[in-house]
Each structure stands twice: as C-alpha cells, then as structure tokens.
C-alpha atoms as a PDB file:
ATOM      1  CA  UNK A   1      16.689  43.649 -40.970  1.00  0.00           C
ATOM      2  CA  UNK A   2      14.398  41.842 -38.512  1.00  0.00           C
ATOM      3  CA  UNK A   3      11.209  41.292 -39.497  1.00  0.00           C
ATOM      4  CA  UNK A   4       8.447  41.894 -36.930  1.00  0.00           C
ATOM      5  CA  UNK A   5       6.147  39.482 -36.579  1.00  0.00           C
ATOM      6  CA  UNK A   6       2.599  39.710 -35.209  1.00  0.00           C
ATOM      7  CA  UNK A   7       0.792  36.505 -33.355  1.00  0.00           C
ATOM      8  CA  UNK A   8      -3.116  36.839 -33.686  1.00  0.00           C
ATOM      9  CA  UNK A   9      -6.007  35.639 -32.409  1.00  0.00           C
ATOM     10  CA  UNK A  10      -5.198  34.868 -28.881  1.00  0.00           C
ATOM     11  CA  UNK A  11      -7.633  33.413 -26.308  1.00  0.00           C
ATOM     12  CA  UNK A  12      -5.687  32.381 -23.283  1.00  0.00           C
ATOM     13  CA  UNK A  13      -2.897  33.308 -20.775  1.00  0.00           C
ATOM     14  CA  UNK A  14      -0.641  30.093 -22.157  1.00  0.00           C
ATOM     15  CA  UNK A  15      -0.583  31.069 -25.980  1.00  0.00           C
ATOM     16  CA  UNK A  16      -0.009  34.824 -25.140  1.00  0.00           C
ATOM     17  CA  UNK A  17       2.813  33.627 -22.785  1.00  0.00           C
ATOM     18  CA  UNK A  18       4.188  31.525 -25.432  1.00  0.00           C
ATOM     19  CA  UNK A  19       4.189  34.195 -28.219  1.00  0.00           C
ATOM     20  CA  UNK A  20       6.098  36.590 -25.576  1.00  0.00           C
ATOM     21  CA  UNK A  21       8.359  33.607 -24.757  1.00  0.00           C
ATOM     22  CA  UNK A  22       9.220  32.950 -27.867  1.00  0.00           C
ATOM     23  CA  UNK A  23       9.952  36.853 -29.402  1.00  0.00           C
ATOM     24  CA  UNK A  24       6.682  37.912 -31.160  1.00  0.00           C
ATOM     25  CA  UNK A  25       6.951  41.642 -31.329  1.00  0.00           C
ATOM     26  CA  UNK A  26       3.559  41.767 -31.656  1.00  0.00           C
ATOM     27  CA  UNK A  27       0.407  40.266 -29.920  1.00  0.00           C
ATOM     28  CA  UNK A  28      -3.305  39.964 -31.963  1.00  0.00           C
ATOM     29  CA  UNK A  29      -6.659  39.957 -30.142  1.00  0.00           C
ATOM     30  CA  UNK A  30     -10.060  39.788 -32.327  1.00  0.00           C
ATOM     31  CA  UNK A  31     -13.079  41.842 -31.347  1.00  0.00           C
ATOM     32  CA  UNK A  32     -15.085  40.923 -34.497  1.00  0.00           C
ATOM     33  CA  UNK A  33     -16.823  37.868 -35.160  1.00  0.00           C
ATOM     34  CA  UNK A  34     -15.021  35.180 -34.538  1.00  0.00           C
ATOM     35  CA  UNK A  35     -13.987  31.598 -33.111  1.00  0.00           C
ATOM     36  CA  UNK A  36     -11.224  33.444 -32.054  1.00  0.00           C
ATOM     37  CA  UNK A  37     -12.891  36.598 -30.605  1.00  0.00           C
ATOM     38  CA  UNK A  38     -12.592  38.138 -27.015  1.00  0.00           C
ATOM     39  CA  UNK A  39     -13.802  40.960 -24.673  1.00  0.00           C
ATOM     40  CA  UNK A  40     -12.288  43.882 -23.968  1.00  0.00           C
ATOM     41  CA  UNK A  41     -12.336  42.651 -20.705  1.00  0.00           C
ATOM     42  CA  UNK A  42     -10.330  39.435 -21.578  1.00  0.00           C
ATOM     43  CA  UNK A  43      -8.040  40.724 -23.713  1.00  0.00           C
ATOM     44  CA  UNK A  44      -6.841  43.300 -21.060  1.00  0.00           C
ATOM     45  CA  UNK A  45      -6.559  40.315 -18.341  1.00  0.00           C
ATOM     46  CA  UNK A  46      -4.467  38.414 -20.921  1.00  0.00           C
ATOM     47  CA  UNK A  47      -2.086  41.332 -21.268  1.00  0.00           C
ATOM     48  CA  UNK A  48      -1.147  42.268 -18.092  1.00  0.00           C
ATOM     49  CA  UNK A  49       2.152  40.566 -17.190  1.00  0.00           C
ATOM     50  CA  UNK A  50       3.027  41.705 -20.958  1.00  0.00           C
ATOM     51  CA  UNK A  51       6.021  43.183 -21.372  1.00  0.00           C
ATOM     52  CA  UNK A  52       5.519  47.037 -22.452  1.00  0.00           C
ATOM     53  CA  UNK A  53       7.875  46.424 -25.726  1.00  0.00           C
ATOM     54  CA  UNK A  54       5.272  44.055 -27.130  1.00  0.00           C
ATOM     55  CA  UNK A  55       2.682  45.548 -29.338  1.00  0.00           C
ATOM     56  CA  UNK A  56      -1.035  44.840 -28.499  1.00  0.00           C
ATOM     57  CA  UNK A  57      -3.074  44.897 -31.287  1.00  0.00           C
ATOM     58  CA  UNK A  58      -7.490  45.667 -31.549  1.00  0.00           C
ATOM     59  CA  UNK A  59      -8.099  43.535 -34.473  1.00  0.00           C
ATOM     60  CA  UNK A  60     -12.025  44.804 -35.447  1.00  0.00           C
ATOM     61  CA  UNK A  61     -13.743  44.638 -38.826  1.00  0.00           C
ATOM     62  CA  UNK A  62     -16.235  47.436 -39.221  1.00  0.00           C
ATOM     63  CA  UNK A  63     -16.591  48.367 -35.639  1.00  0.00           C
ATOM     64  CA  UNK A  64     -19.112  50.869 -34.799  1.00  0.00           C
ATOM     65  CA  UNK A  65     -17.737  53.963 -32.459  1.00  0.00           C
ATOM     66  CA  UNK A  66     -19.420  52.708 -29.248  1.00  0.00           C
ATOM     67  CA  UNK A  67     -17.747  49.405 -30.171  1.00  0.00           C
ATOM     68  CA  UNK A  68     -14.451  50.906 -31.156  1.00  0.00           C
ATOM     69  CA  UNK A  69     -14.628  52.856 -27.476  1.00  0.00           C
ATOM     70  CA  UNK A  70     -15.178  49.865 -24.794  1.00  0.00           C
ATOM     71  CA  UNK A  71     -12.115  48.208 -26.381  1.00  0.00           C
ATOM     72  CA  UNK A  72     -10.156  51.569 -26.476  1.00  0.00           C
ATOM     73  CA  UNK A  73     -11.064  52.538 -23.053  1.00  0.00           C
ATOM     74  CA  UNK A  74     -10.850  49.005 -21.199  1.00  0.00           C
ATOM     75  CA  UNK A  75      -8.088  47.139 -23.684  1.00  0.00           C
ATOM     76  CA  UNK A  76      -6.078  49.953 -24.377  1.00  0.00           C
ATOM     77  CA  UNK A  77      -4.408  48.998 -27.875  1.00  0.00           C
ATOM     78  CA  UNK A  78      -1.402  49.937 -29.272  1.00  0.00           C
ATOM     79  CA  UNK A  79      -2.398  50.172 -32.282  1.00  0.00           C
ATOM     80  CA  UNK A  80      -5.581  49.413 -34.250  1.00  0.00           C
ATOM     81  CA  UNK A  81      -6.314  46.999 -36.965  1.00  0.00           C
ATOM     82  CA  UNK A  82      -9.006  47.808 -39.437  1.00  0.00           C
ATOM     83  CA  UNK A  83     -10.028  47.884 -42.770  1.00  0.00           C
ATOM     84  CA  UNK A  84      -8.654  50.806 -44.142  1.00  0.00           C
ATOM     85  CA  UNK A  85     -12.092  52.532 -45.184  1.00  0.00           C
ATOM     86  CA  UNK A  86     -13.600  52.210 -41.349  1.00  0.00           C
ATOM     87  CA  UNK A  87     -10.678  54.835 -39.976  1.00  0.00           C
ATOM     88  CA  UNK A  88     -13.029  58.133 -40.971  1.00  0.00           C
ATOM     89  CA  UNK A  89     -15.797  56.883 -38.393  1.00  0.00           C
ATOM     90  CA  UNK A  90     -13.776  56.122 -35.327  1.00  0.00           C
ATOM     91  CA  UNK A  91     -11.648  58.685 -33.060  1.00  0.00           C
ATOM     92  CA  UNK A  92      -8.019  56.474 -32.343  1.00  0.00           C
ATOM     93  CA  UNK A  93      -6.959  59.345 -30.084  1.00  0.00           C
ATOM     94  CA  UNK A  94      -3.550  60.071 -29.467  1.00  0.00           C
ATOM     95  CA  UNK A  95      -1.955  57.044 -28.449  1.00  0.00           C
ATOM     96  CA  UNK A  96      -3.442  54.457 -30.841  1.00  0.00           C
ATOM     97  CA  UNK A  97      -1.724  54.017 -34.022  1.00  0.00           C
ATOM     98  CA  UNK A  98      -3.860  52.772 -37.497  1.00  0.00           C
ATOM     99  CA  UNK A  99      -2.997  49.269 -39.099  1.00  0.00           C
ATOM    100  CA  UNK A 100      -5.124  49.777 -42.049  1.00  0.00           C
ATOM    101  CA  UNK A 101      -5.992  46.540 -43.805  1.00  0.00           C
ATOM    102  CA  UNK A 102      -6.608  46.074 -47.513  1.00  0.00           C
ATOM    103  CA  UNK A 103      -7.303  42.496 -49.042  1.00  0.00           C
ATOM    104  CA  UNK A 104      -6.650  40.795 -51.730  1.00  0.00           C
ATOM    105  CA  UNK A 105      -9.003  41.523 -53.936  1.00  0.00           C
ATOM    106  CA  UNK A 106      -9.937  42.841 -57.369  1.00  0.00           C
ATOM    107  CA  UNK A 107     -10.789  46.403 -56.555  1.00  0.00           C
ATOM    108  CA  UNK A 108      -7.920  47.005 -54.193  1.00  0.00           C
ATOM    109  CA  UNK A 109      -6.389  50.543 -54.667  1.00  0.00           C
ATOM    110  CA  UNK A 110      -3.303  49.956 -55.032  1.00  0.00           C
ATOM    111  CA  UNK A 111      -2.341  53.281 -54.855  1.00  0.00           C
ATOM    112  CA  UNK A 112      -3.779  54.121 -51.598  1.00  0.00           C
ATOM    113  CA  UNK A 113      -1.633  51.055 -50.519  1.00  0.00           C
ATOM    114  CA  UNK A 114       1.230  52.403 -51.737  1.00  0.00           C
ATOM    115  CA  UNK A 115       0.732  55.900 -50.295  1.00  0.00           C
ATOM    116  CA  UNK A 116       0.298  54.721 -46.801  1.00  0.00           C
ATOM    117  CA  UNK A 117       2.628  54.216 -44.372  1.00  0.00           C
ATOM    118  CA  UNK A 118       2.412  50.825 -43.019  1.00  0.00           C
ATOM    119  CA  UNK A 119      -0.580  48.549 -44.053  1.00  0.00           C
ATOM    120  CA  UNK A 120      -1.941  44.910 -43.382  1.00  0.00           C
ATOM    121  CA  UNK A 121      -1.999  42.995 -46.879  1.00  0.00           C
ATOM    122  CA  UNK A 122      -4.370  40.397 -46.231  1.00  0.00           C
ATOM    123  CA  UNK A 123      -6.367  37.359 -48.000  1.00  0.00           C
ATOM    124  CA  UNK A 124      -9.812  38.701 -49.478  1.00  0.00           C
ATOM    125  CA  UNK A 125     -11.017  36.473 -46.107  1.00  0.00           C
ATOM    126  CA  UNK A 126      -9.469  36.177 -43.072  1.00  0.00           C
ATOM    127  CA  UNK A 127      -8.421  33.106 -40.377  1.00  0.00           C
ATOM    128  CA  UNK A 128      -9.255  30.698 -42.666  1.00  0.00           C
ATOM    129  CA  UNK A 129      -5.970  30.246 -44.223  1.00  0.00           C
ATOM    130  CA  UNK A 130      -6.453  31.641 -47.577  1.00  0.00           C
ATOM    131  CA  UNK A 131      -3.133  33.054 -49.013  1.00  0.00           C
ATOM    132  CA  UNK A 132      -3.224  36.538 -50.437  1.00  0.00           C
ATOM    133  CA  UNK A 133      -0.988  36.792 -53.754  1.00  0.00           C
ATOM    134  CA  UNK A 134       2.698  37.165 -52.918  1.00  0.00           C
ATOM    135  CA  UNK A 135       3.210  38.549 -56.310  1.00  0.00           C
ATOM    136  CA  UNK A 136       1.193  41.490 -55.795  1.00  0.00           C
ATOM    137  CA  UNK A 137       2.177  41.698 -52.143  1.00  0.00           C
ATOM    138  CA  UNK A 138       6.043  41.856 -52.964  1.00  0.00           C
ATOM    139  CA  UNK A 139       5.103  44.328 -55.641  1.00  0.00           C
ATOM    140  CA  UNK A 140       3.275  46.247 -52.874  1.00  0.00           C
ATOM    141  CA  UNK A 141       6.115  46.223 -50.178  1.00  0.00           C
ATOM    142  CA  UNK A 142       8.235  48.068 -52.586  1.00  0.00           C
ATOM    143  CA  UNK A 143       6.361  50.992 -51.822  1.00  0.00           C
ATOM    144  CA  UNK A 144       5.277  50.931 -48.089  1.00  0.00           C
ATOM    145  CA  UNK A 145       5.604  48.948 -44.792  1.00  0.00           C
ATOM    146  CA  UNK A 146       4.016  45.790 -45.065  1.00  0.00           C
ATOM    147  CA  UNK A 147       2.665  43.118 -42.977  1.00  0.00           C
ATOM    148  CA  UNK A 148       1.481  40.001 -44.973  1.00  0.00           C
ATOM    149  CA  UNK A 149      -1.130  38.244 -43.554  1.00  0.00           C
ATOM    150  CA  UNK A 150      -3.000  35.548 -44.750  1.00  0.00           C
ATOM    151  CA  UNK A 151      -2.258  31.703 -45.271  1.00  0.00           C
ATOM    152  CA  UNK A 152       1.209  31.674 -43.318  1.00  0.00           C
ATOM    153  CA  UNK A 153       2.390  28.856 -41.278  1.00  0.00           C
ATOM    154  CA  UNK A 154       5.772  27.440 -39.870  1.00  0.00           C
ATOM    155  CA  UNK A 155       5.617  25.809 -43.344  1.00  0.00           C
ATOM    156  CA  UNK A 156       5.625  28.398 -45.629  1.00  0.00           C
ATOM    157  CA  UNK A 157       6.825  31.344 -43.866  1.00  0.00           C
ATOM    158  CA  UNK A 158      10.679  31.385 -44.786  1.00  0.00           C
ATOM    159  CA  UNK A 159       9.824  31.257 -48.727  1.00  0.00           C
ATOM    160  CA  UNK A 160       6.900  33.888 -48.141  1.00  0.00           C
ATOM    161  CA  UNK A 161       9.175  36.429 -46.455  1.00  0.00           C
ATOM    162  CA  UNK A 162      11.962  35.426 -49.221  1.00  0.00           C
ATOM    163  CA  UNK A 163       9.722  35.941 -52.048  1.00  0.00           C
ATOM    164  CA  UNK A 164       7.426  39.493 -50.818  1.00  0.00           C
ATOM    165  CA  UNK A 165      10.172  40.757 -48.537  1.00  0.00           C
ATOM    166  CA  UNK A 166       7.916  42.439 -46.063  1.00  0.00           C
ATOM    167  CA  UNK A 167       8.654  44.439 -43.327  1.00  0.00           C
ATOM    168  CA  UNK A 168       6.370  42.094 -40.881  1.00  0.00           C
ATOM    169  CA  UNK A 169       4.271  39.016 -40.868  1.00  0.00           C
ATOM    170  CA  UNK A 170       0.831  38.213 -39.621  1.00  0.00           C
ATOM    171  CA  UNK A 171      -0.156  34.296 -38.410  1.00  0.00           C
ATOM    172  CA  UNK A 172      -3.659  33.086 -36.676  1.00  0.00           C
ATOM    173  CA  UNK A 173      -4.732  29.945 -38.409  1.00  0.00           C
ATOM    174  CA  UNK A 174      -1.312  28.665 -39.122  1.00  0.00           C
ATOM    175  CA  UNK A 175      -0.263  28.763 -35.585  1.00  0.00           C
ATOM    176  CA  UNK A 176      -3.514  26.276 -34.565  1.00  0.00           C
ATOM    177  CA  UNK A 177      -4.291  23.028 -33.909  1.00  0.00           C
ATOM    178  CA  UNK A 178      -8.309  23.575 -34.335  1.00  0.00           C
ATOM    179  CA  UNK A 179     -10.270  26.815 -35.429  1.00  0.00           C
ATOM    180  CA  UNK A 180      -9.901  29.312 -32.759  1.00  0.00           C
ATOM    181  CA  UNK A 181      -7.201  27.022 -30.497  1.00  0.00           C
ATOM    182  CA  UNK A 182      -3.693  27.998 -30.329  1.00  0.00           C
ATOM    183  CA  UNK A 183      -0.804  25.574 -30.876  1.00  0.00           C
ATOM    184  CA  UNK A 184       1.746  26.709 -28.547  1.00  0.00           C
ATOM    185  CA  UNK A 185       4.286  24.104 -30.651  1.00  0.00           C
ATOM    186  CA  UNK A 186       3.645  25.793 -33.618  1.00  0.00           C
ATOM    187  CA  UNK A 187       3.676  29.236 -32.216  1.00  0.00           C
ATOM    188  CA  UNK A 188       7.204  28.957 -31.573  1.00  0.00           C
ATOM    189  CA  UNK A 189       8.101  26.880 -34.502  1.00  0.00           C
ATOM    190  CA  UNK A 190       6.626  29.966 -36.476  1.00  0.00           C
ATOM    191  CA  UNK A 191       8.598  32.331 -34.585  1.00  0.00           C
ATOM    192  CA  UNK A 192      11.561  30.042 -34.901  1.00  0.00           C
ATOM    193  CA  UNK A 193      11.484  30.110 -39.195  1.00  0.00           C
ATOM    194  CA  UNK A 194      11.020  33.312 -39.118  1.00  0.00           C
ATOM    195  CA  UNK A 195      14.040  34.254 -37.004  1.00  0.00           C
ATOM    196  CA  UNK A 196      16.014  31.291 -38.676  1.00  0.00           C
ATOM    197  CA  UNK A 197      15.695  33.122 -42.014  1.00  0.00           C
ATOM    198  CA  UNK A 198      16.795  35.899 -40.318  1.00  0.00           C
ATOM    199  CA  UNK A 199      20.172  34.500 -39.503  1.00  0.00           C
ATOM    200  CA  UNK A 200      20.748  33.064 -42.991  1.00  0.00           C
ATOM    201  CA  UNK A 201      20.001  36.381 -44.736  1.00  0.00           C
ATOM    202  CA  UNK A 202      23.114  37.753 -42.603  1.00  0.00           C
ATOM    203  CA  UNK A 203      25.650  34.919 -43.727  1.00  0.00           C
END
C-alpha cells in the first residue's frame, strides 16, 4: 500500500514545485505562527499551477472563525488541519475535509484517536523536530488512519514507517536547510525513502 505523504510548511513557488515534482500527494501551508507561515493570499498564488490530484492542506492552530474564513474563502483548502478540539468553533463547509491533530502528550485520549477516522499524530510541539513516540503511534494506527508527524527526515523515515506502519507521513523541519527554508534536495530525498520502502515492502 502506498503511503501518502504530506510536504509542509511551504513558502515559495520552487519548494512547492519540487514536492509536486517529486510525488508528494499532499502539499502543507501554515497560517499560525510561524517561521514558516503564509497568507491566504500567498498560499493560493503558490498553488495555482498545482495539479488538482494534490491535496492542499490549511495547517492553523486555534484559529478564530474570521481567521478560519479568509483562508477558506481566498485559499480554498482541501482539507483542514487542526487540533482536534478547535473543529466545534469553525464551519469547514462542504468541501473541506477535518485533519484533526492530537499530540503526543500525557492527556491524549486515546480513544477519541482511535474512534476517528483519519488523524494527525504529532510531537507535543511542532516544526521543531521533536519526535512523537512511535510506540504509541503504531499502537494508534491499528485503529484509525494515521499520519505521523513530528521529527521525520530522509534519515529516519524508512524505519519510522517500518516500525508505526501509518497510513501517511507528515515532514516540515526535516525537509530544511534553516528554520522556515525549504531544502529542495532533501524534499525529494524524503520523497525518495519513502517510495524506496515502498518498493522493498513489495519484493
């Protein structure tokens, strides 16, 4: 099974052309606070020669409704990703599909992981490359759709996917060359492992 794989945090017109180029199925812009974060305004420029098979992803932390609604109405998302507790104050409408995200942390619900049906399992902080637990994360993807996020690189990726089995991965940090900077190199080296794990799995 392929697993999808989701390129985040992109700034510019060269590292969203060489996530495309190189298969992402999925492409990551921030609206929270960030090195990495754009307007709604930017993020819809850097998507328009996109192909329409590649998922754009919001990426917001606790955004209020007015928030949530610029990027909506001018970006246009796919889908949106958000903690998993900021969903009962926004309207997604009906082309927008959740990406809840739960973290790493002591009072995750595990349950209310497990009874969703596709979640983001990241570090307790994110795009600093902090590695959630891969333990609890392959324990987790046993029981829904999973994206692991957190920590991943060209490095680490193939014994990450080998040990949680998730149904997608998540990279920012590990694809950079500074904080908020995009290595296009490493962008397709990810993309590269993770399709190169891919191949072995079928032999």
């Amino acid at each position: 099974m392929s697993t999808f794989v989701k390129i985040c945090g992109l700034r510019t017109h060269a590292a969203v052309e060489a996530a495309v180029d190189a298969g992402a199925d999925a492409l990551g812009f921030v609206f929270a606070e960030s090195p990495r974060r754009v307007t709604p305004a930017e993020a819809h420029a850097l998507c328009v020669a996109v192909p329409s098979g590649v998922t754009r992803v919001a990426v917001m932390r606790q955004p209020s409704a007015a928030e949530w609604q610029a990027v909506r109405d001018t970006f246009r998302p796919d889908w949106l990703q958000t903690e998993a507790s900021d969903y009962c104050e926004l309207d997604l409408g009906d082309d927008v599909q959740a990406m809840p995200v739960y973290r790493d942390t002591e009072s995750l619900d595990e349950d209310a992981v497990a009874a969703a049906d596709a979640v983001l399992f990241e570090a307790a902080s994110s795009g600093v490359g902090q590695c959630a637990d891969w333990d609890r994360a392959a324990r987790l993807a046993r029981c829904t759709r999973l994206m692991l996020a957190g920590g991943l690189d060209p490095d680490n990726v193939v014994t990450a996917i080998r040990q949680v089995r998730p149904w997608g991965v998540d990279v920012s940090s590990g694809v950079e060359r500074a904080r908020g900077e995009k290595d296009l190199a490493r962008i397709a080296a990810f993309l590269q492992a993770v399709r190169g794990v891919e191949l072995a799995n079928e032999d």
